[in-house]
N, C-alpha and C. Protein backbone atom coordinates (compact mmCIF):
# COMPACT_ATOMS: atom_id res chain seq x y z
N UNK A 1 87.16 -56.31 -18.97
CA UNK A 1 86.68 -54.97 -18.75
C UNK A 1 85.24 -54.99 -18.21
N UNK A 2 84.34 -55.71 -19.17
CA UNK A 2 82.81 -56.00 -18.51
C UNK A 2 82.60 -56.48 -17.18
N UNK A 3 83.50 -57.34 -17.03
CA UNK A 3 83.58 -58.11 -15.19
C UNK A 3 84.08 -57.44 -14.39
N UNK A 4 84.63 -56.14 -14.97
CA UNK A 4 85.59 -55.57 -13.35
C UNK A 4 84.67 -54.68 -13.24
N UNK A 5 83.88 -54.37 -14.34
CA UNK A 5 83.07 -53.06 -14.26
C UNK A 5 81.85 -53.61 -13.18
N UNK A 6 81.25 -54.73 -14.04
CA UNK A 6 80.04 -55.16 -13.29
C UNK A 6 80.54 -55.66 -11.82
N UNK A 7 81.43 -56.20 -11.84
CA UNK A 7 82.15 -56.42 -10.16
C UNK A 7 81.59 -55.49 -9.10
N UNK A 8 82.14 -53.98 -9.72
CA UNK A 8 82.13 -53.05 -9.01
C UNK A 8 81.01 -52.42 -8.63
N UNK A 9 80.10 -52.58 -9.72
CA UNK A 9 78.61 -52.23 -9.95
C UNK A 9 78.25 -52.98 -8.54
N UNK A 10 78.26 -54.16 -8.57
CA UNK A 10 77.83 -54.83 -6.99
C UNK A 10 78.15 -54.34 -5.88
N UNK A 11 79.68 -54.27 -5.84
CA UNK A 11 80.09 -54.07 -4.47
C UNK A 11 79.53 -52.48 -3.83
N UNK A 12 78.91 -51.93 -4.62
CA UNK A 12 78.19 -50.66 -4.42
C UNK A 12 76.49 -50.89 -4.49
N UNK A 13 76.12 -51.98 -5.02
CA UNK A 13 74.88 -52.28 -4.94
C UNK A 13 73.99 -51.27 -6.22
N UNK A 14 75.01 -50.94 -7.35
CA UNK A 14 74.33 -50.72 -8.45
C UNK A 14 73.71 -51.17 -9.45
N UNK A 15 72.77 -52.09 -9.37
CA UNK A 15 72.07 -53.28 -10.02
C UNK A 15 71.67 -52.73 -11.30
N UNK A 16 70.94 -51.71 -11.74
CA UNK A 16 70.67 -50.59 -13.14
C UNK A 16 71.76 -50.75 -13.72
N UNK A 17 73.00 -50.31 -13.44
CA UNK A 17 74.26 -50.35 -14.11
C UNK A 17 75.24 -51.50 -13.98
N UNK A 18 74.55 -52.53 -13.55
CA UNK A 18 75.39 -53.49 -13.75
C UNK A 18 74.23 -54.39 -14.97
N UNK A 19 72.85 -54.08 -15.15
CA UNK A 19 71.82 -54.74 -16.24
C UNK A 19 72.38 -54.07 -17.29
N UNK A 20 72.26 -52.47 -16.82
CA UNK A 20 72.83 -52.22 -18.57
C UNK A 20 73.99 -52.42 -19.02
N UNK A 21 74.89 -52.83 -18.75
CA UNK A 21 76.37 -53.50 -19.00
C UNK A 21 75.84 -54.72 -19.60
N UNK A 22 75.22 -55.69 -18.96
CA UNK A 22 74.97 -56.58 -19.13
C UNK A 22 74.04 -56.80 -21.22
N UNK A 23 73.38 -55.84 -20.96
CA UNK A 23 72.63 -55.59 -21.65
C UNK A 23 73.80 -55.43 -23.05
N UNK A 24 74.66 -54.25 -22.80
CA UNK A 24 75.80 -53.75 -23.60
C UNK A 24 76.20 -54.80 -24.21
N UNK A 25 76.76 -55.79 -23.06
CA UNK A 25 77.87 -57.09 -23.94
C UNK A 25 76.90 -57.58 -24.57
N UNK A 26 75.43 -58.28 -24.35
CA UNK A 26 74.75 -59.03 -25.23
C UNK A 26 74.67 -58.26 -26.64
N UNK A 27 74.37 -57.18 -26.61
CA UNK A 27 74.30 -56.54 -27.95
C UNK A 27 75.43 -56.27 -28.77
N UNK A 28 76.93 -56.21 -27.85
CA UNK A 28 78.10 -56.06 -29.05
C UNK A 28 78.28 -57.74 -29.08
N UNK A 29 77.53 -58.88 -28.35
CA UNK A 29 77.81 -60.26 -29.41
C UNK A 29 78.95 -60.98 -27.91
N UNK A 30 79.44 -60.00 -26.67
CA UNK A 30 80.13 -60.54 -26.06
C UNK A 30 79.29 -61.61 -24.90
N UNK A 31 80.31 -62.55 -24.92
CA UNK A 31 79.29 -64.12 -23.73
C UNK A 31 79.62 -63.22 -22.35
N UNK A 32 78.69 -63.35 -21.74
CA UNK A 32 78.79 -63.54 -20.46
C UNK A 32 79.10 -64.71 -19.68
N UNK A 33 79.53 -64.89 -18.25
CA UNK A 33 80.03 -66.54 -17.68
C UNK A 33 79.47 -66.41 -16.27
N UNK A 34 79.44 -67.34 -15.65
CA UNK A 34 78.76 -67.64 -14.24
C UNK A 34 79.27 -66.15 -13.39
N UNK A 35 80.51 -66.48 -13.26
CA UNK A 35 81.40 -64.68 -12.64
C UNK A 35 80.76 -63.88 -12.81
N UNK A 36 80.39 -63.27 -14.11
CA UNK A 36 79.71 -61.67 -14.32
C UNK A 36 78.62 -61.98 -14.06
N UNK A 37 78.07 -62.94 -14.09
CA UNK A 37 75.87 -62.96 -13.66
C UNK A 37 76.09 -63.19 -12.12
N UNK A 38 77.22 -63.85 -11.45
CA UNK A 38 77.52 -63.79 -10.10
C UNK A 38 77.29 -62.25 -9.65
N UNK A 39 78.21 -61.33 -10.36
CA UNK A 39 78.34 -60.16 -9.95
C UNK A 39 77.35 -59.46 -10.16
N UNK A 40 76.43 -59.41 -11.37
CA UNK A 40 75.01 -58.67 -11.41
C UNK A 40 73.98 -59.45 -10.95
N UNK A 41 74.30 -60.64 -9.87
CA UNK A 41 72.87 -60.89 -8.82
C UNK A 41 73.57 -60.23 -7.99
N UNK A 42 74.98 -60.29 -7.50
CA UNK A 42 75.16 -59.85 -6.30
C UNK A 42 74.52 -58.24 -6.40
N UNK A 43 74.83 -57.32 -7.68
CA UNK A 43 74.38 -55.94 -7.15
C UNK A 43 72.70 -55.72 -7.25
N UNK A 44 72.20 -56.82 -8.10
CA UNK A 44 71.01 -56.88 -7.66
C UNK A 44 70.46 -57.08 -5.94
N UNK A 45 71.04 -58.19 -5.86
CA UNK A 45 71.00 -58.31 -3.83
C UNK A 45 71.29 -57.49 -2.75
N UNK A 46 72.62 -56.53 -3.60
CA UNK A 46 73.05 -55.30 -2.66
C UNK A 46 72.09 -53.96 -2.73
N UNK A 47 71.69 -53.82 -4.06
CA UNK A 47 70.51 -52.87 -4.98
C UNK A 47 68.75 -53.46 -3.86
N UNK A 48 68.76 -53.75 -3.57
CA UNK A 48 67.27 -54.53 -3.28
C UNK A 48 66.52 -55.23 -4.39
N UNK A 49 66.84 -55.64 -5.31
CA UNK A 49 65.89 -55.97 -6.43
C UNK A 49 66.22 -57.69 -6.39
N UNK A 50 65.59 -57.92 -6.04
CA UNK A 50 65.28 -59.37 -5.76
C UNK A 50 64.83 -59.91 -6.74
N UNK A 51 63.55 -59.35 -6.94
CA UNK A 51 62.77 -60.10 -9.02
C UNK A 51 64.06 -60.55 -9.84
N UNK A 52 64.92 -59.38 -9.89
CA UNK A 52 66.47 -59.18 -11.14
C UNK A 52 67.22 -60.49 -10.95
N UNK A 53 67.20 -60.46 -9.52
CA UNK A 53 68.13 -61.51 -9.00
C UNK A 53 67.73 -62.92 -9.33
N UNK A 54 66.06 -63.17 -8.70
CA UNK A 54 66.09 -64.44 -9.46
C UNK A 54 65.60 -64.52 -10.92
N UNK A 55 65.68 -63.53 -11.90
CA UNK A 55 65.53 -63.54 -13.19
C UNK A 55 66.80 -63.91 -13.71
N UNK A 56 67.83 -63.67 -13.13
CA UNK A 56 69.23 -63.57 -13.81
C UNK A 56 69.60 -65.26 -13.27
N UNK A 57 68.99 -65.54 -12.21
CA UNK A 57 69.55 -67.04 -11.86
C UNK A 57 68.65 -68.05 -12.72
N UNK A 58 67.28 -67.68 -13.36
CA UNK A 58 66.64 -68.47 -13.71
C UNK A 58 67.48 -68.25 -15.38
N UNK A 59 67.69 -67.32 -15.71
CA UNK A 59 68.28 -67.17 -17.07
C UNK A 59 69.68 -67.82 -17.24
N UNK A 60 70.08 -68.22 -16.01
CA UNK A 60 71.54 -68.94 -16.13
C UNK A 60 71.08 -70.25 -16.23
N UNK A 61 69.94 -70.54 -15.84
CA UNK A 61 69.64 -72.18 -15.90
C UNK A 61 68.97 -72.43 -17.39
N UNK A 62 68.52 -71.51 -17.85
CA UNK A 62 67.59 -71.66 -18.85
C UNK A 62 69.07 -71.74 -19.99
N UNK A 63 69.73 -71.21 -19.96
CA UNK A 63 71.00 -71.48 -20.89
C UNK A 63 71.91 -72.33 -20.58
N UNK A 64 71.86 -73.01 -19.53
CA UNK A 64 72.81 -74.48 -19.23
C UNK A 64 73.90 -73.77 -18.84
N UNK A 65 73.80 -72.63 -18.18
CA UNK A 65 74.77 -72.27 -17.59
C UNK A 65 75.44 -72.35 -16.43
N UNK A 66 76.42 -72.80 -16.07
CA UNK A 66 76.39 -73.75 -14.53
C UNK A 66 76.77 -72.79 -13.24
N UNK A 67 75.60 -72.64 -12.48
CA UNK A 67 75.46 -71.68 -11.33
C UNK A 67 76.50 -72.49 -10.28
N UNK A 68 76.87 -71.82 -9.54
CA UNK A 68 77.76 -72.24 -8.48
C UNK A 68 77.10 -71.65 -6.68
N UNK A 69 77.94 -71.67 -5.98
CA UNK A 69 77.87 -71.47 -4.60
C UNK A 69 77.40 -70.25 -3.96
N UNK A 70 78.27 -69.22 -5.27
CA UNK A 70 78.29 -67.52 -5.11
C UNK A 70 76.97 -67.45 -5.36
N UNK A 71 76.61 -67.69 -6.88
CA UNK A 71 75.47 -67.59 -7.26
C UNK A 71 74.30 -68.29 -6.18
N UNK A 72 74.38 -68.77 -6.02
CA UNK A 72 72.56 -69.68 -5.15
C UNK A 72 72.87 -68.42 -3.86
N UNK A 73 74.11 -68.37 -3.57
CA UNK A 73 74.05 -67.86 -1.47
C UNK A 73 73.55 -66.24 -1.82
N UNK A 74 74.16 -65.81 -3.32
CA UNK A 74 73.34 -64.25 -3.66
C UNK A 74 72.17 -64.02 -3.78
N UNK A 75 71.32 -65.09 -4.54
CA UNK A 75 70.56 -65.24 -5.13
C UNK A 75 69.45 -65.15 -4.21
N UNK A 76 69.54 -66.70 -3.12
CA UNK A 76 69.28 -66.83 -1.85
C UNK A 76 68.86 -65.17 -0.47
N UNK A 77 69.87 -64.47 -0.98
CA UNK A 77 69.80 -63.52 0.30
C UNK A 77 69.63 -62.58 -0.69
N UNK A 78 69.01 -62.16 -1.99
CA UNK A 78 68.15 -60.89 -2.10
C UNK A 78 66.80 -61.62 -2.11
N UNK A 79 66.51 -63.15 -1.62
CA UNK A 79 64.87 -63.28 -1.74
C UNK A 79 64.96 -63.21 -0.30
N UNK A 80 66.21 -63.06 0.40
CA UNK A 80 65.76 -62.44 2.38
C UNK A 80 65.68 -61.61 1.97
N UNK A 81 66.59 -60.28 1.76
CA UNK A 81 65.82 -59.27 2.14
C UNK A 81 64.84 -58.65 0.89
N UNK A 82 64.37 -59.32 -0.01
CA UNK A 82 62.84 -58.90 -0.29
C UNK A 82 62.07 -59.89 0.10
N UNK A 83 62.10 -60.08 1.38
CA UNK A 83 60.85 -61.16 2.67
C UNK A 83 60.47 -61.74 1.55
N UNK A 84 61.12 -62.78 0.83
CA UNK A 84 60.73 -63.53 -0.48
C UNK A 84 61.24 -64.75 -0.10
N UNK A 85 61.00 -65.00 1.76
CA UNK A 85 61.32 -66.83 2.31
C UNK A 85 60.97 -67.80 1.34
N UNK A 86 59.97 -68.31 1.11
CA UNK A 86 59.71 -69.08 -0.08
C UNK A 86 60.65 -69.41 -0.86
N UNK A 87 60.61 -68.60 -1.46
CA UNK A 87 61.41 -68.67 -2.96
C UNK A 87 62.73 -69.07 -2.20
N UNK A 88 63.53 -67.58 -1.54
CA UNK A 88 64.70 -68.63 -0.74
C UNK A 88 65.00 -70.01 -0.51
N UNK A 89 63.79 -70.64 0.54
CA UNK A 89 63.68 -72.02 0.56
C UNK A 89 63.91 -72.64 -0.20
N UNK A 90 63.12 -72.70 -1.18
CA UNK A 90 63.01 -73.53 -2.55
C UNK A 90 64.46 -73.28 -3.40
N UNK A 91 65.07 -72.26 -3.22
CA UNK A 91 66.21 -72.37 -4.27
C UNK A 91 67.36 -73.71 -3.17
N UNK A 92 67.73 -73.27 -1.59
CA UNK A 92 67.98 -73.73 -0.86
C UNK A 92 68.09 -75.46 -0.69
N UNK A 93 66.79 -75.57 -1.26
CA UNK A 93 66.30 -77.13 -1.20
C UNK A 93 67.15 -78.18 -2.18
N UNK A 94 67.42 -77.09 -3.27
CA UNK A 94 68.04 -77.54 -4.83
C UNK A 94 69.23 -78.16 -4.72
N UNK A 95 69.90 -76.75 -3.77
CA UNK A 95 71.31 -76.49 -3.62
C UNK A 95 72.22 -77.59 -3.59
N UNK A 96 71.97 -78.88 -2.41
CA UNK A 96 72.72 -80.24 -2.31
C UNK A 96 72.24 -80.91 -3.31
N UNK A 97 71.08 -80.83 -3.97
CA UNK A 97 71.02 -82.30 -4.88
C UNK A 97 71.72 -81.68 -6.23
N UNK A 98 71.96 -80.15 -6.70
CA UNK A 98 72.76 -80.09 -7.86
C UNK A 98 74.28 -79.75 -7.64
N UNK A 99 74.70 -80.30 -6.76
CA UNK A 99 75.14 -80.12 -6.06
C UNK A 99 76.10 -78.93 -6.23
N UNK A 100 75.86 -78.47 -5.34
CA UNK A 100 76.22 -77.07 -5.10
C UNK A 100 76.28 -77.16 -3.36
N UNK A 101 77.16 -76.93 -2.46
CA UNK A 101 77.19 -77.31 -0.99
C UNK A 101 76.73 -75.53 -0.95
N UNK A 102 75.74 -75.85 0.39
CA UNK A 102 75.75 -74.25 1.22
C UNK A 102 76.57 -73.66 1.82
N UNK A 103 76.60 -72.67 2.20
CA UNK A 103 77.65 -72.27 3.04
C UNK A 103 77.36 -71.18 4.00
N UNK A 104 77.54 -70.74 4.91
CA UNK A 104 77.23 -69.76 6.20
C UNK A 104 76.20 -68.44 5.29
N UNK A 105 76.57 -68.35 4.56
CA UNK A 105 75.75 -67.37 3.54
C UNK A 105 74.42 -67.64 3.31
N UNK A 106 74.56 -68.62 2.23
CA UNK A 106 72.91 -69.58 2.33
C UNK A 106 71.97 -70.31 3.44
């Protein structure tokens, strides 16, 4: 129910309502998985909020949570469009040595 919701939250670029969902499951005790933080960077990326985006990717690492392809190429393109090259780069750089391959996205 949380993942189709937050899914959708993205594909509309509602990043607010895909945090407070997020927010929701942590407090009734439910895990979140790479998929649903996939889906609330993506509506962060679609939302413009770039900070969210790499807060939510740095919070997946900080819990040994294993980011994938979706995650870095989302992650990646809300630090384009918040002109946040840098940071892009640098996540970019990571990408083959943990390995994680790029893809036309990234």
């Amino acid at each position: 129910c949380f993942s189709t919701t937050i899914s959708a939250c993205a594909k509309v670029g509602e990043w607010e309502s895909a945090l407070h969902l997020l927010s929701t499951m942590s407090k009734n005790k439910f895990e979140s998985d790479t998929i649903i933080l996939n889906s609330a960077i993506s509506a962060c990326e679609k939302g413009g909020d770039w900070e969210k985006a790499f807060l939510l990717f740095s919070m997946m690492a900080i819990s040994s949570m294993v980011s994938d392809q979706i995650t870095c190429s989302a992650t990646i393109s809300a630090g384009e469009k918040g002109k946040q090259w840098a940071k892009a780069l640098q996540l970019f750089s990571v990408m083959v040595p943990s390995r994680v391959c790029p893809n036309a996205i990234s």
